[in-house]
Protein backbone atom coordinates (compact mmCIF):
# COMPACT_ATOMS: atom_id res chain seq x y z
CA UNK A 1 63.15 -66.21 6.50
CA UNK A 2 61.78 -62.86 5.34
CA UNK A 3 64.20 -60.58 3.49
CA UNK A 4 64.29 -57.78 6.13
CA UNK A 5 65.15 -54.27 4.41
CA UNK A 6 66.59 -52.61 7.40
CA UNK A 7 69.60 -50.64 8.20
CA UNK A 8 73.29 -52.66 7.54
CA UNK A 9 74.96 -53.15 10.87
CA UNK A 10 77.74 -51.29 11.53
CA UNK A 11 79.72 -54.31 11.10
CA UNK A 12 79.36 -54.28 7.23
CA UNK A 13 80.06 -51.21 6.96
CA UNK A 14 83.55 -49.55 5.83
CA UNK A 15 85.25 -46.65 7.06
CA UNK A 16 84.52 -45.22 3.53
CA UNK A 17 80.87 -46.03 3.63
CA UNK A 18 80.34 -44.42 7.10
CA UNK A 19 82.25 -41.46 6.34
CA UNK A 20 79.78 -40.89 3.21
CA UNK A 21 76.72 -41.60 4.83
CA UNK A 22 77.45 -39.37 7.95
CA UNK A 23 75.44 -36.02 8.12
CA UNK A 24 77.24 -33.30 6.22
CA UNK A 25 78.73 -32.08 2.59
CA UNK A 26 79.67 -35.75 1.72
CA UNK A 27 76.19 -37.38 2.54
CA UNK A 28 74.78 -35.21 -0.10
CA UNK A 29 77.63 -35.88 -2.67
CA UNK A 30 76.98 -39.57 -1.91
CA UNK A 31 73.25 -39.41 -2.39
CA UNK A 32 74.24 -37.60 -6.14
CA UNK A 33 76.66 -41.01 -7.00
CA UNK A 34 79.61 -38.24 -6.74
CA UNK A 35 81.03 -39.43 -3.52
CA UNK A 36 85.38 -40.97 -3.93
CA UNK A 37 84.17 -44.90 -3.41
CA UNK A 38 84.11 -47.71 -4.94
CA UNK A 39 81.47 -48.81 -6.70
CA UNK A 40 80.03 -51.82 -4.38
CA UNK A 41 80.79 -49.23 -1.34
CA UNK A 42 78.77 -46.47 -3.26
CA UNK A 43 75.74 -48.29 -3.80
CA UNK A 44 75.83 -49.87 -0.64
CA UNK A 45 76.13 -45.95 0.97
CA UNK A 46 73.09 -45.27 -1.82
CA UNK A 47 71.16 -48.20 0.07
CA UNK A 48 71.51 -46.38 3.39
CA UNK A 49 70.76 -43.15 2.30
CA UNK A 50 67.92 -43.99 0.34
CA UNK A 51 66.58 -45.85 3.20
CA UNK A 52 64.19 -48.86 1.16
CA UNK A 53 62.63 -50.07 4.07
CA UNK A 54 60.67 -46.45 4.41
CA UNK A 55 57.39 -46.32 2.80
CA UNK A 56 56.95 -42.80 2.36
CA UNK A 57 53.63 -41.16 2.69
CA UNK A 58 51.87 -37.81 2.78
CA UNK A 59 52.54 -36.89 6.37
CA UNK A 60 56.31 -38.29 6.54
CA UNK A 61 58.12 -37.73 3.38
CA UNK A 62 61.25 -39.18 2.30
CA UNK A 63 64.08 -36.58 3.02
CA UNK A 64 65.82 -35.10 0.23
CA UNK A 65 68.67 -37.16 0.65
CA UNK A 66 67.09 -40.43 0.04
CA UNK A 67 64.95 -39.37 -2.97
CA UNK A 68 68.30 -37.98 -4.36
CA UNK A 69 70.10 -41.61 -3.48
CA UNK A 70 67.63 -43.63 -5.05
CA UNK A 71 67.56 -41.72 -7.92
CA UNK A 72 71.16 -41.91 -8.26
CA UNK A 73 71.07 -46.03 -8.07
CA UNK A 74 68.25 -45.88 -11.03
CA UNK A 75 70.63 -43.56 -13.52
CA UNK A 76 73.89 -45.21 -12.81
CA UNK A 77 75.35 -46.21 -15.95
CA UNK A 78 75.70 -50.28 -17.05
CA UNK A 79 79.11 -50.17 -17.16
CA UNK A 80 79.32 -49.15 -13.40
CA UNK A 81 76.79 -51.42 -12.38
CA UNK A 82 77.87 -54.48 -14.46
CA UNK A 83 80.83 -55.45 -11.80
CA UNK A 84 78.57 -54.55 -8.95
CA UNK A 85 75.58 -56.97 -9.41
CA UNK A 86 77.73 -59.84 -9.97
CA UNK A 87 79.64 -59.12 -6.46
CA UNK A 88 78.58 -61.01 -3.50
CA UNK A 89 77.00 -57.75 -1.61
CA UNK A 90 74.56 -58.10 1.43
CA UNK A 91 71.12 -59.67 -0.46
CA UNK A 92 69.69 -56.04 0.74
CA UNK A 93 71.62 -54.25 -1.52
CA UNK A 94 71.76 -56.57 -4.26
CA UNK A 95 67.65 -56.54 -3.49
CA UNK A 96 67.19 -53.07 -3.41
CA UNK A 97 69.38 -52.48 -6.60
CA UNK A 98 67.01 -55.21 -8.26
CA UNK A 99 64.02 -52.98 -7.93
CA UNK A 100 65.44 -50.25 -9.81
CA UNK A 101 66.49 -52.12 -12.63
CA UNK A 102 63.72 -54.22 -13.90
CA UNK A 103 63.83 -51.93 -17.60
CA UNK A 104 67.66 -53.11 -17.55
CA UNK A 105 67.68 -56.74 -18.71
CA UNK A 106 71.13 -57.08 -19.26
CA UNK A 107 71.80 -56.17 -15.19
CA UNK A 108 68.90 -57.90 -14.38
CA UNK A 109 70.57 -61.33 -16.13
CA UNK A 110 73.62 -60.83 -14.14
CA UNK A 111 72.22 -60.31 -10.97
CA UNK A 112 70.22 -63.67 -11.68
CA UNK A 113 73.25 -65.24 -11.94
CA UNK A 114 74.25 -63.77 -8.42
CA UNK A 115 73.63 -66.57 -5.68
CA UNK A 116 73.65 -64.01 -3.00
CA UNK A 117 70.71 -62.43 -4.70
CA UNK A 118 67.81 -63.53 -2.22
CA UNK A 119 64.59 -65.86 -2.87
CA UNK A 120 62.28 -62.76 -2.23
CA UNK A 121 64.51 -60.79 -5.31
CA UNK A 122 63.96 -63.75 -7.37
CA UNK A 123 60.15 -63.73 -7.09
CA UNK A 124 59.92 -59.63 -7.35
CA UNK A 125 61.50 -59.85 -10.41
CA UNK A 126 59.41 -62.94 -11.58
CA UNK A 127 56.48 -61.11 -11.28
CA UNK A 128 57.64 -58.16 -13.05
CA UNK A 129 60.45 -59.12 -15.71
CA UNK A 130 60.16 -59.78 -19.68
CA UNK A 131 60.07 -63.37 -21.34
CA UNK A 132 64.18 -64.11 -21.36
CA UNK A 133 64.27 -62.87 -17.89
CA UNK A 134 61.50 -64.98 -16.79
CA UNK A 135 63.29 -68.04 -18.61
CA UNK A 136 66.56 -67.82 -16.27
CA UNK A 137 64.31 -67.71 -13.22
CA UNK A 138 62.10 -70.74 -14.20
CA UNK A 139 64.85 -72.96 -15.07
CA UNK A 140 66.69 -72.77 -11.44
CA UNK A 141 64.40 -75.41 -9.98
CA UNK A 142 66.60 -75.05 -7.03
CA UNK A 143 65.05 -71.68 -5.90
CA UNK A 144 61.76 -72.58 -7.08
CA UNK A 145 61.61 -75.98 -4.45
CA UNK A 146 63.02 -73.64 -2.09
CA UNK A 147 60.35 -70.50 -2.53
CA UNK A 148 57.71 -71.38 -3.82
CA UNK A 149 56.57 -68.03 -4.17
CA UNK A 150 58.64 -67.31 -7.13
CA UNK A 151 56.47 -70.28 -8.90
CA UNK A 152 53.31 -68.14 -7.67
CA UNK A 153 54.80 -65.05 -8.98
CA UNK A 154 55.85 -67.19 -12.79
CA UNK A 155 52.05 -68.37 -13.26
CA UNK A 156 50.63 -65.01 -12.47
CA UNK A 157 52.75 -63.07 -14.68
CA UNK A 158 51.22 -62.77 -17.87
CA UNK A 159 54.17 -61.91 -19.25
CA UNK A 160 55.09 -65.64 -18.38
CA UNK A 161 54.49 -68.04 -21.31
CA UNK A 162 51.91 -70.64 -20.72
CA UNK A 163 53.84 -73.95 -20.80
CA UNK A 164 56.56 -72.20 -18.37
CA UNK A 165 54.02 -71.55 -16.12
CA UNK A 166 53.03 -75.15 -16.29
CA UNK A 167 56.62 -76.48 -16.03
CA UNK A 168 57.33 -74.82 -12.66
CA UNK A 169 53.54 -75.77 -11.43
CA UNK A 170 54.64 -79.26 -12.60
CA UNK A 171 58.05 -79.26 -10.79
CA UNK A 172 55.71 -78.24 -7.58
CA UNK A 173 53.13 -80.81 -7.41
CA UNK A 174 55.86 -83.70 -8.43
CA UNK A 175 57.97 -82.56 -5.28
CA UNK A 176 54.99 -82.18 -3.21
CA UNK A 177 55.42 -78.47 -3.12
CA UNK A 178 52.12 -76.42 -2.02
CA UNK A 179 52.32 -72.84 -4.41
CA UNK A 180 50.33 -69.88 -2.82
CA UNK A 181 48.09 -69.35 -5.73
CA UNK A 182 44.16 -69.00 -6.00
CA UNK A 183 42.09 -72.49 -7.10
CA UNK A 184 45.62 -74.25 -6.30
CA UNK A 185 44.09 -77.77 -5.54
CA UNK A 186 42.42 -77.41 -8.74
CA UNK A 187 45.14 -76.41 -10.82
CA UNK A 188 47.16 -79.86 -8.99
CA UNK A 189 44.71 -81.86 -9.99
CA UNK A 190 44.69 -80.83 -13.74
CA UNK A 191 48.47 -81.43 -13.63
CA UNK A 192 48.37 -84.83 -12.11
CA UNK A 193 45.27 -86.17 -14.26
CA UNK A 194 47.28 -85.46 -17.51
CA UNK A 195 45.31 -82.11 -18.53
CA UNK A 196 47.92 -79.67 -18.85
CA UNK A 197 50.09 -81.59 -21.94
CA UNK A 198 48.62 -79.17 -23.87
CA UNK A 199 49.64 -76.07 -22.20
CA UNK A 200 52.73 -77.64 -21.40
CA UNK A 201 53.71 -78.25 -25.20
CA UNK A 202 54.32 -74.65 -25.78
CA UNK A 203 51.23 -75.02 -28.44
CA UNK A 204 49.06 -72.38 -26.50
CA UNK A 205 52.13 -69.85 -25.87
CA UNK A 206 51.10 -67.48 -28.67
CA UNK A 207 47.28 -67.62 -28.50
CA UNK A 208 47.62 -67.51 -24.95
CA UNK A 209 50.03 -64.22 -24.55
CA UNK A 210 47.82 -62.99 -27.49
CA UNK A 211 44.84 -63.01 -24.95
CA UNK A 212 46.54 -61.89 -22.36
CA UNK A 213 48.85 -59.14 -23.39
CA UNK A 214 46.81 -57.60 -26.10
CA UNK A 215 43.77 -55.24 -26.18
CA UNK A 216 40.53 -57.02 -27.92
CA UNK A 217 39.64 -55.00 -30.76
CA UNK A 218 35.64 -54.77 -29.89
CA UNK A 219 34.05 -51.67 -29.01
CA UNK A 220 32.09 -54.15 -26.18
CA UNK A 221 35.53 -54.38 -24.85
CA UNK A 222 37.04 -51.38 -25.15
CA UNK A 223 34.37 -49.39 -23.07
CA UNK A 224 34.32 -52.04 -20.75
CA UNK A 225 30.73 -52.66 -21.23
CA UNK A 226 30.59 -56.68 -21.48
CA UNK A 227 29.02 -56.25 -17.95
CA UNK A 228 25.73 -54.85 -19.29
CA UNK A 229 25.60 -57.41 -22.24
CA UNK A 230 22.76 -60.12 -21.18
CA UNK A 231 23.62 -63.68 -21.58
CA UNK A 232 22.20 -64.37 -24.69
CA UNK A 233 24.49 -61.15 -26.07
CA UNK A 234 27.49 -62.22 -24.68
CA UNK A 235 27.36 -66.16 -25.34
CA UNK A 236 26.51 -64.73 -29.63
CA UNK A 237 29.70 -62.80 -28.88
CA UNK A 238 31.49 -65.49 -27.76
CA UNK A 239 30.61 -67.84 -29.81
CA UNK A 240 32.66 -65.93 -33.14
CA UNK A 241 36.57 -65.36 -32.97
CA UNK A 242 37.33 -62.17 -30.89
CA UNK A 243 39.12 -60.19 -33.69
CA UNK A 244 42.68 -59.03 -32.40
CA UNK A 245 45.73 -56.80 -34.13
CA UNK A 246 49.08 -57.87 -33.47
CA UNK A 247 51.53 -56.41 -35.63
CA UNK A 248 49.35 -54.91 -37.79
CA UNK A 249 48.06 -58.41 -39.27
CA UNK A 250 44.29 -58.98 -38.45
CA UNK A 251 44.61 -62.49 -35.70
CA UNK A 252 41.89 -64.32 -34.28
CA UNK A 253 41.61 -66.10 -30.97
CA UNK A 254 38.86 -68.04 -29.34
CA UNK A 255 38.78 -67.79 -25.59
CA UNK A 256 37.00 -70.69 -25.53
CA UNK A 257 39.08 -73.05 -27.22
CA UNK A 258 41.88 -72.73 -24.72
CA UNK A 259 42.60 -75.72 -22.25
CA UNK A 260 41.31 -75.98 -19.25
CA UNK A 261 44.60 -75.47 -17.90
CA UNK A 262 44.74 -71.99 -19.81
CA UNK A 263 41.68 -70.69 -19.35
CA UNK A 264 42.24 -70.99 -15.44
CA UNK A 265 45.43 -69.32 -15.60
CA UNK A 266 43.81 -66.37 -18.32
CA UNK A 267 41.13 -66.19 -15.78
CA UNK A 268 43.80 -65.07 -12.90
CA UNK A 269 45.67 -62.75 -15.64
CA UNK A 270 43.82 -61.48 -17.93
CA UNK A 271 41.16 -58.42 -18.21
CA UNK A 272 37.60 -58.60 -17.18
CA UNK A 273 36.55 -59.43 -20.56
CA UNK A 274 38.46 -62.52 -20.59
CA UNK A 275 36.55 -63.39 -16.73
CA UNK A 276 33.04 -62.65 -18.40
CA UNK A 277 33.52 -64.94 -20.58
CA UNK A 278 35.35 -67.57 -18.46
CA UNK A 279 33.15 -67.32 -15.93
CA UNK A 280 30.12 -68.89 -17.61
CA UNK A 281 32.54 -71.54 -18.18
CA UNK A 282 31.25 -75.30 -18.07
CA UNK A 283 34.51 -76.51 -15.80
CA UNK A 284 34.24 -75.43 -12.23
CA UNK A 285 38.05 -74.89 -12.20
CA UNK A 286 37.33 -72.32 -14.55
CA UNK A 287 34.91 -70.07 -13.59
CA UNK A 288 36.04 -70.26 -9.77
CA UNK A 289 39.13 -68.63 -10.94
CA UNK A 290 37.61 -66.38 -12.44
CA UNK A 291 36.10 -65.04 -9.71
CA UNK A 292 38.75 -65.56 -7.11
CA UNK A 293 41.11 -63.90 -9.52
CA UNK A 294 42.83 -61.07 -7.15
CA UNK A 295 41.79 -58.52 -10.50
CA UNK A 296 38.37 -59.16 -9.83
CA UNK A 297 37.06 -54.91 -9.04
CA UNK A 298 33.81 -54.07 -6.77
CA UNK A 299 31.66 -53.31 -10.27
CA UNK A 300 32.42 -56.38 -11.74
CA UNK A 301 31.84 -58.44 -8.31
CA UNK A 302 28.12 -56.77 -8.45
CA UNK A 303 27.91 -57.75 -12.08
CA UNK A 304 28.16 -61.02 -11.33
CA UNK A 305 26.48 -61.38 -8.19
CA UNK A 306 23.58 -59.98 -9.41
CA UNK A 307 23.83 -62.77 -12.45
CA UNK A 308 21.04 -65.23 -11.91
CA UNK A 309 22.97 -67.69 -14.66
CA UNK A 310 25.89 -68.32 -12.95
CA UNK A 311 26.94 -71.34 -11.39
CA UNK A 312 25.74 -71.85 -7.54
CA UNK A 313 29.76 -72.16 -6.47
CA UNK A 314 30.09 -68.74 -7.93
CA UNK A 315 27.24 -66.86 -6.10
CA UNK A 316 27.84 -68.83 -2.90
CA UNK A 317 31.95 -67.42 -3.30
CA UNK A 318 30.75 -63.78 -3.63
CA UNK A 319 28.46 -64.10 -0.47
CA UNK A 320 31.04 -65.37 1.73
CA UNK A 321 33.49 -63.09 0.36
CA UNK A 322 33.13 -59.90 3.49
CA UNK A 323 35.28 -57.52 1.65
CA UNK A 324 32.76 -57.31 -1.17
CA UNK A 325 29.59 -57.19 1.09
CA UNK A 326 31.21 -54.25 3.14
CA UNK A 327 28.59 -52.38 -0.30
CA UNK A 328 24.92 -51.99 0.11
CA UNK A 329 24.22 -53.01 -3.48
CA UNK A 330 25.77 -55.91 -3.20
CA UNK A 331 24.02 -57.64 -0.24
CA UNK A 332 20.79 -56.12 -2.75
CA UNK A 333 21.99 -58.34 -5.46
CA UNK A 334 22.79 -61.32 -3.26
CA UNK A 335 19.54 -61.19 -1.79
CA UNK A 336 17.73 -61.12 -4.96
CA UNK A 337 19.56 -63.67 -6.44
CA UNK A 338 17.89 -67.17 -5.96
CA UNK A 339 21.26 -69.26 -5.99
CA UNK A 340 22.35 -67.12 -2.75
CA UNK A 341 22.29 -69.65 0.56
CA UNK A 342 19.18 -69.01 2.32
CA UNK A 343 20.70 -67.91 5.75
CA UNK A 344 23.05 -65.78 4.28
CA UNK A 345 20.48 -63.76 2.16
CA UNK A 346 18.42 -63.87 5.57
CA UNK A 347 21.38 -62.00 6.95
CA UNK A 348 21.24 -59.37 4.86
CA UNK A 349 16.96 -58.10 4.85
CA UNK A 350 18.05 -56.40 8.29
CA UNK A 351 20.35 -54.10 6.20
CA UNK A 352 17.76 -53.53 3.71
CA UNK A 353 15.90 -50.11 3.49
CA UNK A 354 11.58 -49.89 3.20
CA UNK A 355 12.18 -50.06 -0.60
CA UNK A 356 13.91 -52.84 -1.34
CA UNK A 357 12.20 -54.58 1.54
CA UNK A 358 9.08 -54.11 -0.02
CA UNK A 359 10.67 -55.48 -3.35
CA UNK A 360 11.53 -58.48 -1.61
CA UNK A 361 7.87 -59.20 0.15
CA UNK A 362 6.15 -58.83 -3.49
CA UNK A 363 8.96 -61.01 -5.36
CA UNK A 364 8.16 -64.11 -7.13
CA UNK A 365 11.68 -64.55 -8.44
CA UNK A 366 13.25 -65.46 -4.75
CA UNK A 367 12.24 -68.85 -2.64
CA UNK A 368 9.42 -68.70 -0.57
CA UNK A 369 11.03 -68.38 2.66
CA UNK A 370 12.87 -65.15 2.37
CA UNK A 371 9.36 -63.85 1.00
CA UNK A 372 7.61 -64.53 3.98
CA UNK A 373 10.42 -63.35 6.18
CA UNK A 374 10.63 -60.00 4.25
CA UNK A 375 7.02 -59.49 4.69
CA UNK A 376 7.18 -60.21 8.57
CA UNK A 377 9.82 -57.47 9.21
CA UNK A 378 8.08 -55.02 6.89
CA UNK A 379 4.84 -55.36 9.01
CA UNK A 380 7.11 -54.86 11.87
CA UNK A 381 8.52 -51.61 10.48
CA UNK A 382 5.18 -50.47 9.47
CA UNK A 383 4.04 -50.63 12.80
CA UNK A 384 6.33 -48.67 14.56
């Protein structure tokens, strides 16, 4: 059941609480932490003044109050907060709390502890929290049978080393546990054949975080031009250690020496230079998640769609993909691009305008078919 951030009922409320959070003077000392209550009653007043569950927006901003309350929960000191996210509050409060303290680790380690700390808390903070964090969430296998979403949220944190990643993937597929993440039959199926020992020894931890936490030190990178590199470029590239700086000792890493467990995961986490050069990729596990990776933006999409050397499972992903053909140029790139099913680039000549439908009745470069059919509606539009 969802973790809904509504109002408290009345019920679990004290007289204290709805004294502070009633219109007037001591609503506003409240929402400034200076209100006479104890702790767990203050930031539960904070909760309902700051009112979480309001997203606000340009038209309906927060009131002053709340901005003031949740404010106040985000600068309350450790030592005040220490007792309180240890107590057994509503899992709202203890939720909402959560959010503001993800910078804090030593709160955030208690309130892991906490078992009235909800499943949806857990997987917030394991898709936002540092390495030791991250280690207290992996290891209550509990939760992670329970919500699998927290494993989803582990193996697409890069922050989250590879071979814990693996682990709580692992503890999934042995308990028959279906994860919400991208390419997930694939990623079973290299757990269950034996492929991720690797990634699970911890042996790919370091040159994995390296690849997906730091910067590549290439100017190809930097100005994110590896899009505009052709293939021949980009596989000499490749082919020679990608020079990296980590404290201030020159490292190298080769993308394409990872497993083929890592390189699916770096191709869900990590930058578009990591998913150009994991999407040309021999292993279909591996260049399918790199372009079903949620990071995936509208310029690289066109990159590769216009990409003539990429495998057929790629181009055919892109064309059935509506959210990316919603742009002109990319139904232009489809179209041109021989791998793209023949109905589907059909589809897309009625979009086309008298330029690039002339393009496609002179091209040689595009089957026969589509041709033929560009030519017939160009005559048709000629002789109107």
């Amino acid at each position: 059941m969802a973790l809904d951030l509504g109002p408290l009922e009345d019920t679990l409320l004290t007289d204290g609480i709805r004294r502070a959070i009633a219109p007037g003077p001591m609503q506003k000392m409240a929402a400034r932490g200076l209100a006479p209550l104890p702790p767990p009653d203050l930031v539960t007043a904070l909760y309902m003044l700051a009112e979480p569950w309001r997203v606000p927006s340009e038209g309906d901003p927060l009131p002053e109050v709340a901005v003031d309350a949740r404010k106040t929960v985000a600068g309350m000191p450790d030592g005040l907060l220490a007792g309180v996210v240890a107590l057994k509050l509503d899992a709202r409060v203890l939720d909402f709390v959560a959010r503001q303290l993800v910078a804090r680790p030593k709160l955030i380690q208690a309130l892991l502890l906490n078992r009235a700390v909800a499943d949806e808390t857990f997987a917030h903070l394991a898709s936002v929290c540092a390495e030791a964090e991250l280690a207290m969430i992996a290891r209550n296998e509990d939760r992670l049978l329970r919500a699998p979403q927290i494993i989803a949220a582990l193996y697409l944190n890069k922050r989250t080393p590879m071979s814990m990643a693996v682990r709580a993937v692992e503890l999934a597929v042995r308990n028959g546990v279906v994860v919400d993440i991208p390419q997930f039959d694939e990623i079973r199926a290299q757990v269950q054949g034996g492929h991720a020992e690797l990634a699970k020894s911890g042996a790919e931890d370091a040159p994995f975080k390296q690849a997906a936490l730091e910067e590549v030190i290439d100017d190809v990178a930097d100005l994110g031009l590896e899009g505009d590199l052709s293939d021949e470029e980009l596989e000499e590239l490749v082919a020679h250690d990608e020079s990296m700086v980590q404290n201030g000792e020159k490292k190298t890493l080769r993308i394409t020496e990872l497993s083929i467990p890592a390189k699916v995961r770096l191709a869900f986490v990590g930058n578009s230079f990591a998913r150009s050069v994991l999407i040309r990729d021999s292993n279909r596990p591996v260049y399918m998640a790199a372009i079903s990776s949620p990071q995936v933006s509208d310029n690289e999409m066109l990159k590769y769609a216009a990409n003539r050397g990429l495998p057929e499972d790629v181009i055919r992903f892109i064309a059935g993909k509506r959210s990316s053909l919603r742009l002109y140029s990319m139904k232009v790139a489809l179209l041109f691009n021989p791998k793209t099913p023949l109905p589907t680039a059909m589809g897309f000549l009625n979009f086309l305008t008298l330029k690039d439908l002339r393009a496609v009745a002179k091209s040689k470069a595009i089957p026969a078919p589509l041709v033929r059919a560009g030519q017939q509606l160009l005559t048709k539009k000629n002789q109107k």
